[in-house]
Protein backbone atom coordinates (compact mmCIF):
# COMPACT_ATOMS: atom_id res chain seq x y z
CA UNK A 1 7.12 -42.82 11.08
CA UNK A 2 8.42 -43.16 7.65
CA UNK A 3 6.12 -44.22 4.54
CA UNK A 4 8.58 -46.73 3.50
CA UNK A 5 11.38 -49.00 5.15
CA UNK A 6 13.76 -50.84 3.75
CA UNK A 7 13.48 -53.33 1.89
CA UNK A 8 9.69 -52.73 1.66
CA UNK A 9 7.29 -54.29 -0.39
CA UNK A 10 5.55 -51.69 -2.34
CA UNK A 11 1.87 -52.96 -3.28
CA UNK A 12 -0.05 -51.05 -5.09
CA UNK A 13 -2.29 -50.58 -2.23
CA UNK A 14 0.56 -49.01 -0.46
CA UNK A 15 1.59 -46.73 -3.02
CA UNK A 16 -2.36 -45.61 -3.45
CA UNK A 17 -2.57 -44.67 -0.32
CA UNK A 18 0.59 -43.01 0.21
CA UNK A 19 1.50 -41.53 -3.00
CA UNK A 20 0.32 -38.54 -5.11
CA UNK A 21 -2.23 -39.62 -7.91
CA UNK A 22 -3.29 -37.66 -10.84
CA UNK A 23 -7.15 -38.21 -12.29
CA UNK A 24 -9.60 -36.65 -14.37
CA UNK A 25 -12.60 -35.21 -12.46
CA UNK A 26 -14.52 -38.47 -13.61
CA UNK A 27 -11.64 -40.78 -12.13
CA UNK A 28 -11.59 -38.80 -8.65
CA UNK A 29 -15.41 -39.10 -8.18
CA UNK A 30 -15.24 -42.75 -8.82
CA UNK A 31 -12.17 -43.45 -7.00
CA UNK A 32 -11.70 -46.16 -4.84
CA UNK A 33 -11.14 -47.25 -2.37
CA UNK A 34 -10.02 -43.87 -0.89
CA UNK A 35 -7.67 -43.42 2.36
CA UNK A 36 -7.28 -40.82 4.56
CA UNK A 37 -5.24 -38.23 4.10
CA UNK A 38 -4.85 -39.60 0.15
CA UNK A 39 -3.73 -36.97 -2.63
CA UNK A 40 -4.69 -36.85 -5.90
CA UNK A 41 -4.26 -34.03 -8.96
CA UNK A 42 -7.24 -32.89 -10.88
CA UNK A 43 -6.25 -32.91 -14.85
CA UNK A 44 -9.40 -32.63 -16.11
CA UNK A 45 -12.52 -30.65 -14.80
CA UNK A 46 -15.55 -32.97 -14.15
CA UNK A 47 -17.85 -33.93 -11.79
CA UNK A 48 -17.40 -31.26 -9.57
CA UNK A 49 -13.91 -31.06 -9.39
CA UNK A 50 -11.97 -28.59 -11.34
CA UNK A 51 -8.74 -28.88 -13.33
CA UNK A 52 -4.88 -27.77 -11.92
CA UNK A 53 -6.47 -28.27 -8.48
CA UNK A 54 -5.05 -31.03 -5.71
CA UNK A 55 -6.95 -32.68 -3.28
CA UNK A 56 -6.64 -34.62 -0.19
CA UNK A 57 -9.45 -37.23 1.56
CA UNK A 58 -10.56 -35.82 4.34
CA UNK A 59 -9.43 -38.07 8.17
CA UNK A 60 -13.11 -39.25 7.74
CA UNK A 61 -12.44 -41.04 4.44
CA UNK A 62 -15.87 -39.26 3.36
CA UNK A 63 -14.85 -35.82 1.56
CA UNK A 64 -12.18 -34.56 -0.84
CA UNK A 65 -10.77 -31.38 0.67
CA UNK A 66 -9.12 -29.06 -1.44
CA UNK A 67 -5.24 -28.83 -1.12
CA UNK A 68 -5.06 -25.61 -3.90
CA UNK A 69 -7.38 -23.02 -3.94
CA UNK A 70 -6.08 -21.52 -7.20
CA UNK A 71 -8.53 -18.09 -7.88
CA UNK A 72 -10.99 -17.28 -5.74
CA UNK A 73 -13.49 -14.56 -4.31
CA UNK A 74 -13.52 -15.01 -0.75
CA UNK A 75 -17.58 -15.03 -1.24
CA UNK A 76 -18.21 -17.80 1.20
CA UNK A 77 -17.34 -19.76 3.99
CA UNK A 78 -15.93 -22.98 2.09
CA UNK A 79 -12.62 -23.97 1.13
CA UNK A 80 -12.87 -23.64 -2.78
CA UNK A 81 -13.82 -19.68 -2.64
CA UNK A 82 -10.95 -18.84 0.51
CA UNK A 83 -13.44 -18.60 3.24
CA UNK A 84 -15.02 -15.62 3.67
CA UNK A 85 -13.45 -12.13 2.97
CA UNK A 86 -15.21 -10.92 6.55
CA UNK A 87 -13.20 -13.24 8.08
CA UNK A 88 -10.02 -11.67 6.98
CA UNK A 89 -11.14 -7.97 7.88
CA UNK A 90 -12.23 -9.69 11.51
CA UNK A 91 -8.96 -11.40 11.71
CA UNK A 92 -6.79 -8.10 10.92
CA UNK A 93 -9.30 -5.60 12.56
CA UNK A 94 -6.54 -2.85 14.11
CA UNK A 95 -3.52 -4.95 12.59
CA UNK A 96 -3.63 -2.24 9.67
CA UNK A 97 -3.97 1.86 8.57
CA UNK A 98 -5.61 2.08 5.54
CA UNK A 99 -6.42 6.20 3.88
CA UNK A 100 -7.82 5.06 0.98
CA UNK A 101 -9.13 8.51 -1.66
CA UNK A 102 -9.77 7.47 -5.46
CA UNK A 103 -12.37 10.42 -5.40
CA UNK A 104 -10.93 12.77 -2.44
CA UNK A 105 -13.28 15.76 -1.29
CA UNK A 106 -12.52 18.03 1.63
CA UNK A 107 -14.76 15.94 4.12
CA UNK A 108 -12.11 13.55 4.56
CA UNK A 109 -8.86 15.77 5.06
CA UNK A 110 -7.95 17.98 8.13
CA UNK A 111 -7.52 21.47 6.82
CA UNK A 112 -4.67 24.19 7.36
CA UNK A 113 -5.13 27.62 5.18
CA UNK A 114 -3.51 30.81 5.79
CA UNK A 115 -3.20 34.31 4.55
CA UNK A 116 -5.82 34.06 1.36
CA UNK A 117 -4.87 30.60 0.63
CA UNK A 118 -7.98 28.59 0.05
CA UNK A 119 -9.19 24.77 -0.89
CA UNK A 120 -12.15 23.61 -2.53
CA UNK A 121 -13.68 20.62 -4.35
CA UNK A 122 -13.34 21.01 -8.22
CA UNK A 123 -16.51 19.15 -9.58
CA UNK A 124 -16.12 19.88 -12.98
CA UNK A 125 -12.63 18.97 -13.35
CA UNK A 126 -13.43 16.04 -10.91
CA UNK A 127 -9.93 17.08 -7.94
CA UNK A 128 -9.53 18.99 -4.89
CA UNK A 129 -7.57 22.38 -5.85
CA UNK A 130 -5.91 23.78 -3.83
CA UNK A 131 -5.09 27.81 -4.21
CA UNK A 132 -2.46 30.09 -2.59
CA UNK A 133 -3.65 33.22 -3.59
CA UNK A 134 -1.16 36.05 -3.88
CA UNK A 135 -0.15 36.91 -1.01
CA UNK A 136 3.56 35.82 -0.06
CA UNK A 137 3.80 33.09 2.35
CA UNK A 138 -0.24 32.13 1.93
CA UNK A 139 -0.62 28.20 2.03
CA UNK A 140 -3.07 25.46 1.89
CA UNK A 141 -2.44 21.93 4.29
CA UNK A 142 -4.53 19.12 3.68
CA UNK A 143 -3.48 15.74 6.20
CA UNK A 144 -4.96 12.68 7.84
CA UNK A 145 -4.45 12.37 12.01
CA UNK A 146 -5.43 9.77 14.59
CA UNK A 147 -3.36 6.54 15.36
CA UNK A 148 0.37 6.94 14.36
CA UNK A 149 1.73 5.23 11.99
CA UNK A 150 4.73 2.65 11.53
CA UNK A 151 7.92 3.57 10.79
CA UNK A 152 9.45 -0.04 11.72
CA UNK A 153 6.95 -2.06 8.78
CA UNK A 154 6.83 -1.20 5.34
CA UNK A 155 4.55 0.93 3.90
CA UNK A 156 3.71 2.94 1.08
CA UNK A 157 1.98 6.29 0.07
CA UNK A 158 0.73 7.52 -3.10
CA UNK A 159 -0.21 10.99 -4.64
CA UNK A 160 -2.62 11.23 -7.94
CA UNK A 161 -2.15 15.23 -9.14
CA UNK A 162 0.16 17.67 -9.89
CA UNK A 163 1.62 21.56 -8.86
CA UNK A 164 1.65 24.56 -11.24
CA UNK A 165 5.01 26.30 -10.65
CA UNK A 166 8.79 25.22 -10.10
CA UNK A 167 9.88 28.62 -8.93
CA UNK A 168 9.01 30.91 -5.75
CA UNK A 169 6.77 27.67 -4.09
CA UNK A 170 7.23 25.03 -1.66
CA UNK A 171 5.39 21.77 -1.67
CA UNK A 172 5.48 18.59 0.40
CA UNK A 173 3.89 15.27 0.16
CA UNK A 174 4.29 11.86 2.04
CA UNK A 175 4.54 10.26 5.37
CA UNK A 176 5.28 12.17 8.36
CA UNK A 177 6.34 15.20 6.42
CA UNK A 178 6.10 18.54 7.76
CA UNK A 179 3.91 21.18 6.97
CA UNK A 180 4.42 23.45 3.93
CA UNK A 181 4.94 25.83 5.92
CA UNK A 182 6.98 24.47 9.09
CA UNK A 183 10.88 24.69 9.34
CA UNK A 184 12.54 20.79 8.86
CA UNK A 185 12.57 18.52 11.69
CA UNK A 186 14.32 15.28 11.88
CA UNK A 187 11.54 13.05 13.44
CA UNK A 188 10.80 10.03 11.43
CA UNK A 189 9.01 10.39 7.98
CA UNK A 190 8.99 9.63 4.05
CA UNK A 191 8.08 11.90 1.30
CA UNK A 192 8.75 14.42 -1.74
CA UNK A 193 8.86 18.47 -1.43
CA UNK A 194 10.60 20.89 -3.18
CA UNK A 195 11.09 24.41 -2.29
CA UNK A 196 12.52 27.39 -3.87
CA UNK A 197 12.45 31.29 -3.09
CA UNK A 198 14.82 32.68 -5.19
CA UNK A 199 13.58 31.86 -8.98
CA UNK A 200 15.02 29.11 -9.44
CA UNK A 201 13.46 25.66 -11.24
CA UNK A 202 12.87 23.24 -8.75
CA UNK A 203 12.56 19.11 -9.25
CA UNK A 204 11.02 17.34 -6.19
CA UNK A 205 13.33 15.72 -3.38
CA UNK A 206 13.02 12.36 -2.10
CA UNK A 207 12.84 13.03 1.47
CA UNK A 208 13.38 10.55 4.48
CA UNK A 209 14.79 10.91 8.38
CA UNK A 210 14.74 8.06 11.26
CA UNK A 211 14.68 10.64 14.38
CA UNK A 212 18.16 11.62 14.36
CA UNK A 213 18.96 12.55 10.65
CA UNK A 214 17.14 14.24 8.06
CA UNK A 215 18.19 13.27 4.00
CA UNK A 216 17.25 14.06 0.74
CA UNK A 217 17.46 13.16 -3.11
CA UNK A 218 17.09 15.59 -5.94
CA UNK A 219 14.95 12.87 -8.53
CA UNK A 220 13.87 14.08 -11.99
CA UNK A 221 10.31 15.02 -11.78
CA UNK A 222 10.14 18.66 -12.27
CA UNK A 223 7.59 20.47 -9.90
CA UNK A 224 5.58 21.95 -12.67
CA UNK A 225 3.34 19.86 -14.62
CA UNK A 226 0.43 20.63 -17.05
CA UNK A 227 -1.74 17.23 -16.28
CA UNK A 228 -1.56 15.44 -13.00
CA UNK A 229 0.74 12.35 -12.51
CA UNK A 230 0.59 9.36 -10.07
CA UNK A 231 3.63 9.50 -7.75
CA UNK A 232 4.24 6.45 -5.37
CA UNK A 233 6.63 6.43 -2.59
CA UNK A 234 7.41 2.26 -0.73
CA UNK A 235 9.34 2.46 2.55
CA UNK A 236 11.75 -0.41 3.60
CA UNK A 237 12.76 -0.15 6.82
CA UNK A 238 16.68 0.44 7.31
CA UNK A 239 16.89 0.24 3.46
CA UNK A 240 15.19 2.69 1.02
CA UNK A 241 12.99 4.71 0.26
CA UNK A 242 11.83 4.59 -3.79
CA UNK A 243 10.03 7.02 -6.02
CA UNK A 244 7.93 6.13 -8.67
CA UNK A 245 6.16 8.18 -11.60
CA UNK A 246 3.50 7.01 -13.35
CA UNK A 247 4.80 3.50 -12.42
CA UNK A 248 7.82 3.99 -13.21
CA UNK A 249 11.02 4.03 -10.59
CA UNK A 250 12.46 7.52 -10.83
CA UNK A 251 14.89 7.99 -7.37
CA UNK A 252 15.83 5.74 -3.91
CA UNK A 253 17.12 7.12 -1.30
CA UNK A 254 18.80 4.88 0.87
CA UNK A 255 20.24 7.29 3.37
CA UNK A 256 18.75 7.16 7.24
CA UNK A 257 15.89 5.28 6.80
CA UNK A 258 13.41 4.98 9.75
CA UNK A 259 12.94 1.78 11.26
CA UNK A 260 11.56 1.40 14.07
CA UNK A 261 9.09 4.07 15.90
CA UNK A 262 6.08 5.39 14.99
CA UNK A 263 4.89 9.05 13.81
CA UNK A 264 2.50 11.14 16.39
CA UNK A 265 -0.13 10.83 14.60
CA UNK A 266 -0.20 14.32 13.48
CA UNK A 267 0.05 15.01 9.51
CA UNK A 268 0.51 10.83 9.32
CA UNK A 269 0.12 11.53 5.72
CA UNK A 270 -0.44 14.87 4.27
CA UNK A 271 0.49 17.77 1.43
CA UNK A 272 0.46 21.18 0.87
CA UNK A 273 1.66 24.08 -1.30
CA UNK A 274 2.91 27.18 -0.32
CA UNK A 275 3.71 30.53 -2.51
CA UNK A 276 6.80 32.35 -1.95
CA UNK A 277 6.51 35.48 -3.53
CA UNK A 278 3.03 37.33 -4.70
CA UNK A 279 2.52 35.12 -7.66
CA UNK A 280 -0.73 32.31 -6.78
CA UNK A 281 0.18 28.78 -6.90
CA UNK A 282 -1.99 25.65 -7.22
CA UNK A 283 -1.66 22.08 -6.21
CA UNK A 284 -4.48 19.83 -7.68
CA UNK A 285 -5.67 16.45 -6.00
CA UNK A 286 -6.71 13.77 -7.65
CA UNK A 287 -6.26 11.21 -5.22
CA UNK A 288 -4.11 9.99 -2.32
CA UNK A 289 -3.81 6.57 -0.21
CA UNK A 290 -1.49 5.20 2.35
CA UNK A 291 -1.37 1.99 3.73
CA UNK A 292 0.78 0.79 6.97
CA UNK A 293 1.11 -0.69 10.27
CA UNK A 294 -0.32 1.07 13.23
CA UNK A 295 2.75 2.01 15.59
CA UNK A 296 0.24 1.92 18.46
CA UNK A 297 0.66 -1.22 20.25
CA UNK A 298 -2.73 -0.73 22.05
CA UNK A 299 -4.60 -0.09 18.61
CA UNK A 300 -3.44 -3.36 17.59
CA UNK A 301 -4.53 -5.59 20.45
């Protein structure tokens, strides 16, 4: 049914009760009469009702209920603050994969260390190192398993650290990536490596395959640093793949994006660092997080 018809007459108690209003605090508490379902804007805070904020009357005609929740903490159950933040985690529980390391230690990775390579927890300098050792082909893997992963929502992974050498080492980062040490594989994944055995200066490679293609970009971030860096890779599904340094957008690849599927839930986020000739090599940790979609249908139910 429409507010007005034609050739309506438009009292004022029509237009009060149908019609946005705006008040100071003061006005709203001492409004009336009040309708149901009546709007009004707060310009003014007072008398417990707070500036920039609508509200409507409640179908009781006996509260104001707000229509804008503007900032809020999620800090309890009323309509001002959100509702509660416990509701949203109950409401989402298995909806969402969540690694989440702003001060990694080895407790929380699966480990993978061969032929003198070796990881430990660097207290003083506050990272996880991780150390090759000098014998060729020695490596250190550090990854999270359980429920796969996504491939068909977006997600995004990000690495806080940095490697020590652009020549004679391989390392690998991301989503679904290999192991340092493994041959390629074109099963669905996101991520950055770079690999070299011959001496020559390596930058990293935006990597990406959907299950029947495997791609890569050559970016501009040169495997060696001296101080760690914060690189961010956000998967679109079907579209891109970007790389960011220090929050900065550095390559895309936008070649066979995954998106649909899910990973096996092996390595579903994970690096590593391997030395190719007799030289040690370090990768440093910092930190690392993911966050995704499960791509286990049961795990979301």
């Amino acid at each position: 049914m429409s507010y007005f018809q034609s050739l309506d007459f438009l009292s004022a108690a029509r237009l009060n009760q149908k019609t946005r209003t705006m008040l100071t605090g003061a006005q709203i508490a001492a409004l009336s009469p009040t309708y149901p379902g009546q709007e009004v804007f707060c310009t003014s805070t007072g008398s417990g009702y707070t500036i920039d904020t609508s509200y409507t009357r409640n179908s009781a005609n006996n509260a104001w209920i707000t229509s804008s929740v503007g900032k809020h903490k999620h800090d309890a159950d009323v309509e001002t603050s959100g509702g509660l933040y416990s509701d949203i985690l109950l409401a989402n529980f298995g909806k969402y994969i969540l690694y989440h390391y702003p001060a990694p230690s080895l407790a929380e990775f699966h480990q993978d260390t061969a032929s003198g390579g070796t990881v430990s927890n660097d207290f003083t300098l506050g990272r996880v190192n991780f150390s090759t050792g000098t014998t060729s082909g020695a490596y250190v893997q550090l990854g999270k398993h359980g429920v796969p992963v996504s491939f068909a929502s977006a997600s995004k992974f990000q690495f806080m650290g940095y490697a020590t050498a652009n020549t004679n080492i391989s390392v690998r980062m991301g989503v679904g990536m290999e192991t340092v040490y493994a041959t390629t594989t074109t099963s669905r994944k996101y991520g950055i490596e770079g690999c070299d055995s011959a001496g020559i200066a390596r930058s990293y490679e935006v990597i990406s395959a959907n299950g029947s293609t495997r791609s890569n970009v050559t970016s501009s971030e040169d495997l060696a640093q001296s101080n760690y860096a914060v690189y961010r890779l956000e998967h679109t599904p079907g579209v891109n793949v970007k790389f960011y340094v220090d929050g900065i957008i550095n390559t895309t690849n936008a070649a066979n994006i995954a998106n649909s599927g899910a990973s096996t839930g092996v390595l579903n986020a994970g690096m590593g660092v391997r030395t190719n000739n007799t030289t040690s090599k370090n990768l440093f940790l910092y930190g690392m997080s993911y966050v995704g979609l499960p791509g286990d249908a049961t795990w979301s139910t």
